[in-house]
N, C-alpha and C. Protein backbone atom coordinates (compact mmCIF):
# COMPACT_ATOMS: atom_id res chain seq x y z
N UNK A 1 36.64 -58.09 28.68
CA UNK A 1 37.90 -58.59 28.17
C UNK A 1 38.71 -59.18 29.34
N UNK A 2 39.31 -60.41 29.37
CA UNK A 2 39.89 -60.82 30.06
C UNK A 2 41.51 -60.32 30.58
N UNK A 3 41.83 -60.14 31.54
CA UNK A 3 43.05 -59.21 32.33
C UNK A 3 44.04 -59.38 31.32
N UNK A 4 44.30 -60.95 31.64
CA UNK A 4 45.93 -61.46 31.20
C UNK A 4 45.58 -61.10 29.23
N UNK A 5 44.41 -61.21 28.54
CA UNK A 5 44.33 -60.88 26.94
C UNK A 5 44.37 -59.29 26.74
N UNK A 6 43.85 -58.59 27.89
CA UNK A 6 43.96 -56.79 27.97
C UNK A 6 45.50 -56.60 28.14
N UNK A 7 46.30 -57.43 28.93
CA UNK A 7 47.94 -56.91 29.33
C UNK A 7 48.53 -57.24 27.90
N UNK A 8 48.60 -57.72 27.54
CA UNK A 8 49.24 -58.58 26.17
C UNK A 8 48.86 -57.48 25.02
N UNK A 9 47.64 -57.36 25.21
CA UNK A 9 47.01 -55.98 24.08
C UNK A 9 47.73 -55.16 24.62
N UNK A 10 47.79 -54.93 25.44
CA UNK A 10 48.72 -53.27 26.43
C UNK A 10 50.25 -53.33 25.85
N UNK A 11 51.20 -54.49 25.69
CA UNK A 11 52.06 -54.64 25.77
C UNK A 11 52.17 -54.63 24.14
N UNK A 12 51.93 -54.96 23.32
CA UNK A 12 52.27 -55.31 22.14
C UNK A 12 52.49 -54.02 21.29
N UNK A 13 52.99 -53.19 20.39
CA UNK A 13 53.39 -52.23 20.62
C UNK A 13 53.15 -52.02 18.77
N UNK A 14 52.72 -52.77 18.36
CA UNK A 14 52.09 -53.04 17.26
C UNK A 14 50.49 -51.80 16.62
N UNK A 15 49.90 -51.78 17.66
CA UNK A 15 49.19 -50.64 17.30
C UNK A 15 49.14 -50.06 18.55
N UNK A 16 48.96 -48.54 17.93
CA UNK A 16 49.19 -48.23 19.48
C UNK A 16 47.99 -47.70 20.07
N UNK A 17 47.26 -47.62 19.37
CA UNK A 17 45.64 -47.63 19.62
C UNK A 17 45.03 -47.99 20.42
N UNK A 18 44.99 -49.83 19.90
CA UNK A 18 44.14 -50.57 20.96
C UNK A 18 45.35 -51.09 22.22
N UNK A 19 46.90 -50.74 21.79
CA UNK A 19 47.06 -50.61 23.34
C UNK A 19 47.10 -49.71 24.25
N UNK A 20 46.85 -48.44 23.99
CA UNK A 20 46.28 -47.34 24.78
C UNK A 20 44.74 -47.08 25.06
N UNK A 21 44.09 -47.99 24.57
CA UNK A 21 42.96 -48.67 24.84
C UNK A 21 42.63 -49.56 26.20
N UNK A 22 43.93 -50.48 25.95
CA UNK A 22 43.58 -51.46 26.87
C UNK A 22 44.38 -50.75 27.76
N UNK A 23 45.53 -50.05 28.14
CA UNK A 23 45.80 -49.77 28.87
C UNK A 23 45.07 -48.38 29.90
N UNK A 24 43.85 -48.11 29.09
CA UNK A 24 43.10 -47.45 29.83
C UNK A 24 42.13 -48.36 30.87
N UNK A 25 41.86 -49.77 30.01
CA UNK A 25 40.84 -51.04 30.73
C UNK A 25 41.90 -51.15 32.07
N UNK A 26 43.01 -51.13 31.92
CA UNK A 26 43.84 -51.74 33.25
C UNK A 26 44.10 -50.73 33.90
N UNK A 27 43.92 -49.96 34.12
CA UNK A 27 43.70 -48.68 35.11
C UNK A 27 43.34 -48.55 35.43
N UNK A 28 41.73 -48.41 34.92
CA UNK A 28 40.39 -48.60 35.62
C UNK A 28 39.85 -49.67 36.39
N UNK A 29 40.49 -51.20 35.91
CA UNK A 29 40.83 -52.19 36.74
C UNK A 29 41.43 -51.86 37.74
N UNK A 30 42.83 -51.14 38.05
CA UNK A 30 43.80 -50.88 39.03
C UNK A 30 43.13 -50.62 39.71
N UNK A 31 42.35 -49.49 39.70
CA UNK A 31 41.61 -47.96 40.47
C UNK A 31 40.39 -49.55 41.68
N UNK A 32 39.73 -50.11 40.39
CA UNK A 32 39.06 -50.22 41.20
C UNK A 32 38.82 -51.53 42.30
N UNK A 33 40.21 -52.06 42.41
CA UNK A 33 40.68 -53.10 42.71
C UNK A 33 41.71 -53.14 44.04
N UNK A 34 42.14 -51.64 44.03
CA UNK A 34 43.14 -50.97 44.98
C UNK A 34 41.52 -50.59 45.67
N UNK A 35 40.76 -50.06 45.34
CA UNK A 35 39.97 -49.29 46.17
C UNK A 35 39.26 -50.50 47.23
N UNK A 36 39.07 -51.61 46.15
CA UNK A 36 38.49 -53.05 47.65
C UNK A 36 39.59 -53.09 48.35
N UNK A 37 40.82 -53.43 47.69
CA UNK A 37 42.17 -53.75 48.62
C UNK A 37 41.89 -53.28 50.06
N UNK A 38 41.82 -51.72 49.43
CA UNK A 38 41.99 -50.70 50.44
C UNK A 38 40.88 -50.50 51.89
N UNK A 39 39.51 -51.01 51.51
CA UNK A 39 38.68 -51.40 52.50
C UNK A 39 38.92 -52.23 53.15
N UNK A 40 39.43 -53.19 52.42
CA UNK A 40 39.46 -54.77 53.16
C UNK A 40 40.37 -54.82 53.77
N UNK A 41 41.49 -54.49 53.76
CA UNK A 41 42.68 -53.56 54.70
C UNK A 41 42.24 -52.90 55.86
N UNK A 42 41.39 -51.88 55.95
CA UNK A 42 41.04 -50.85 56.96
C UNK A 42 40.00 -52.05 57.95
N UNK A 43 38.97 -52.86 56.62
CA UNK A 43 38.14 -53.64 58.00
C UNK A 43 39.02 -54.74 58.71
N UNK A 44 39.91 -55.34 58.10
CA UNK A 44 41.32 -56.05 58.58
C UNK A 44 41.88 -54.75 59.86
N UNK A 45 41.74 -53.91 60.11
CA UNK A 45 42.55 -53.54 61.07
C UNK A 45 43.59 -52.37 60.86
N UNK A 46 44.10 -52.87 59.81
CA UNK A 46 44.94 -51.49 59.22
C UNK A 46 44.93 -50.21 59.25
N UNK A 47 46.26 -49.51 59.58
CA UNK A 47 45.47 -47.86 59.59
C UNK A 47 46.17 -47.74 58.38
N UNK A 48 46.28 -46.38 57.94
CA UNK A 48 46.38 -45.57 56.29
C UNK A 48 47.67 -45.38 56.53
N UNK A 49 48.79 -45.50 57.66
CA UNK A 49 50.25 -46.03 57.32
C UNK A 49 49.81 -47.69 56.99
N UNK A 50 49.92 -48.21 57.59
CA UNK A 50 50.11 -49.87 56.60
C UNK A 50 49.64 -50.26 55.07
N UNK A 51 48.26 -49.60 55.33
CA UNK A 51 47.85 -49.40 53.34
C UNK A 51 48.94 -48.78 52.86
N UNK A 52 49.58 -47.46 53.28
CA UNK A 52 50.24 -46.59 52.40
C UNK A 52 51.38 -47.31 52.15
N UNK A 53 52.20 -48.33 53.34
CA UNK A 53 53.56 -48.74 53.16
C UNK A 53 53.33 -49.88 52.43
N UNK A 54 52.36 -50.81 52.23
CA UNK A 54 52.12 -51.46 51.38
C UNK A 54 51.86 -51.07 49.98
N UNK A 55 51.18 -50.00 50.06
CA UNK A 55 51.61 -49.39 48.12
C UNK A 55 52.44 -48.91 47.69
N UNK A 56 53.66 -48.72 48.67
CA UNK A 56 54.74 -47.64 48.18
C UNK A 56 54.45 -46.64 48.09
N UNK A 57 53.21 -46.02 48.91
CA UNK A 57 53.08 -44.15 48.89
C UNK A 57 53.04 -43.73 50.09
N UNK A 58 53.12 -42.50 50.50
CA UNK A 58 52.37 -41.27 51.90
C UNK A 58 51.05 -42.15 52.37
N UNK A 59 51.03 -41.99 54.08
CA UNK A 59 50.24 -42.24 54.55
C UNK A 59 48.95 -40.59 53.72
N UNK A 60 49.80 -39.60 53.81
CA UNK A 60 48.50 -38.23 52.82
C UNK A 60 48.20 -38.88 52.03
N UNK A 61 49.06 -39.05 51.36
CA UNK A 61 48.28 -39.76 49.38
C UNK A 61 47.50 -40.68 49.52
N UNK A 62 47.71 -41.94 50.32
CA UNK A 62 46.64 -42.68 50.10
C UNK A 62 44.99 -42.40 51.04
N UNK A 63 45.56 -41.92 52.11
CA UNK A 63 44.28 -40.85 53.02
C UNK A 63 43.68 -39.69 52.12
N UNK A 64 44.51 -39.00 51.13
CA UNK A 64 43.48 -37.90 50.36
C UNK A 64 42.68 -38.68 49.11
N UNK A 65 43.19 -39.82 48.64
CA UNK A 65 42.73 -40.74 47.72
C UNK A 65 41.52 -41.28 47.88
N UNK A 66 41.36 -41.97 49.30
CA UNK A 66 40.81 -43.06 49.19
C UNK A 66 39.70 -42.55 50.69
N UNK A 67 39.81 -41.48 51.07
CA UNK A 67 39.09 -41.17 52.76
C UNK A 67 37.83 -41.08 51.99
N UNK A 68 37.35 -40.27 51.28
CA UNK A 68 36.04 -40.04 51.11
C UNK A 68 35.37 -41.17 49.97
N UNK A 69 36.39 -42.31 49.19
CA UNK A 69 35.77 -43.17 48.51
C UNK A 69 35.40 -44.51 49.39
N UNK A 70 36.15 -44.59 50.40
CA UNK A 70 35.81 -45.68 50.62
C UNK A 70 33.99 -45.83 51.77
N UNK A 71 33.76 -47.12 51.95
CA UNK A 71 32.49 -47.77 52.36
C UNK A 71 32.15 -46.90 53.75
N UNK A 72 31.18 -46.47 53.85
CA UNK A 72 30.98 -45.32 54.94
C UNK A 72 30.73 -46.40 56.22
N UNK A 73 30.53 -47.71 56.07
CA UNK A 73 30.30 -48.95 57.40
C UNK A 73 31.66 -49.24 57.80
N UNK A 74 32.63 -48.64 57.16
CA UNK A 74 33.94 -49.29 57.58
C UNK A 74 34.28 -48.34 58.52
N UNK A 75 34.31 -48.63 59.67
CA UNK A 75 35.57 -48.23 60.99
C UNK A 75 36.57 -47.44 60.65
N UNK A 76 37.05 -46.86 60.34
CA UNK A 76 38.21 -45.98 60.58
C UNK A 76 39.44 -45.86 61.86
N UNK A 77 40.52 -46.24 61.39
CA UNK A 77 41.17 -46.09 62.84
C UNK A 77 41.40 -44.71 62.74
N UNK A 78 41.55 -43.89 63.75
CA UNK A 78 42.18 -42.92 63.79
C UNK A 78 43.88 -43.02 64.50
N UNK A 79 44.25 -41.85 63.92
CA UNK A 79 45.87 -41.50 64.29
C UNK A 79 45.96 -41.55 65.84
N UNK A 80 47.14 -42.58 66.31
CA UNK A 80 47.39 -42.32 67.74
C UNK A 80 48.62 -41.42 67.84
N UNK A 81 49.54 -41.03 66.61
CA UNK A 81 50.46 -40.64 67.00
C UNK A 81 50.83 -39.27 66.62
């Protein structure tokens, strides 16, 4: 199903079925869309403050989230401070 026809299903408030339906499709989209973000970030250079201040969360939250999902070839910076 296409994003922008899943948001519109999400939004319409008409049944609430298939928009708690689709709004399960866009979550699972979210999840797994933040999770490339989030590599492509770290091989960019980034440590898990810049991901985190870019999502609006804890450098923890997005480090307990995402440390053991992401690509085991990716570099890791570690904490200098």
């Amino acid at each position: 199903m296409e994003s922008t026809r899943v948001a519109g299903v999400a939004a319409d408030t008409r049944d609430p079925r298939a928009g708690l339906r689709a709004i399960a499709s866009l979550r699972a989209m979210t999840e797994r869309l933040e999770l490339a973000q989030v590599e492509a970030g770290l091989r960019a250079g980034m440590s898990w403050q810049d991901i985190a201040e870019a999502l609006g969360v804890s450098r923890q939250a997005v480090h307990k989230k995402y440390a053991k999902r992401i690509d085991a070839s990716i570099a890791v910076p570690r904490r200098t401070r």
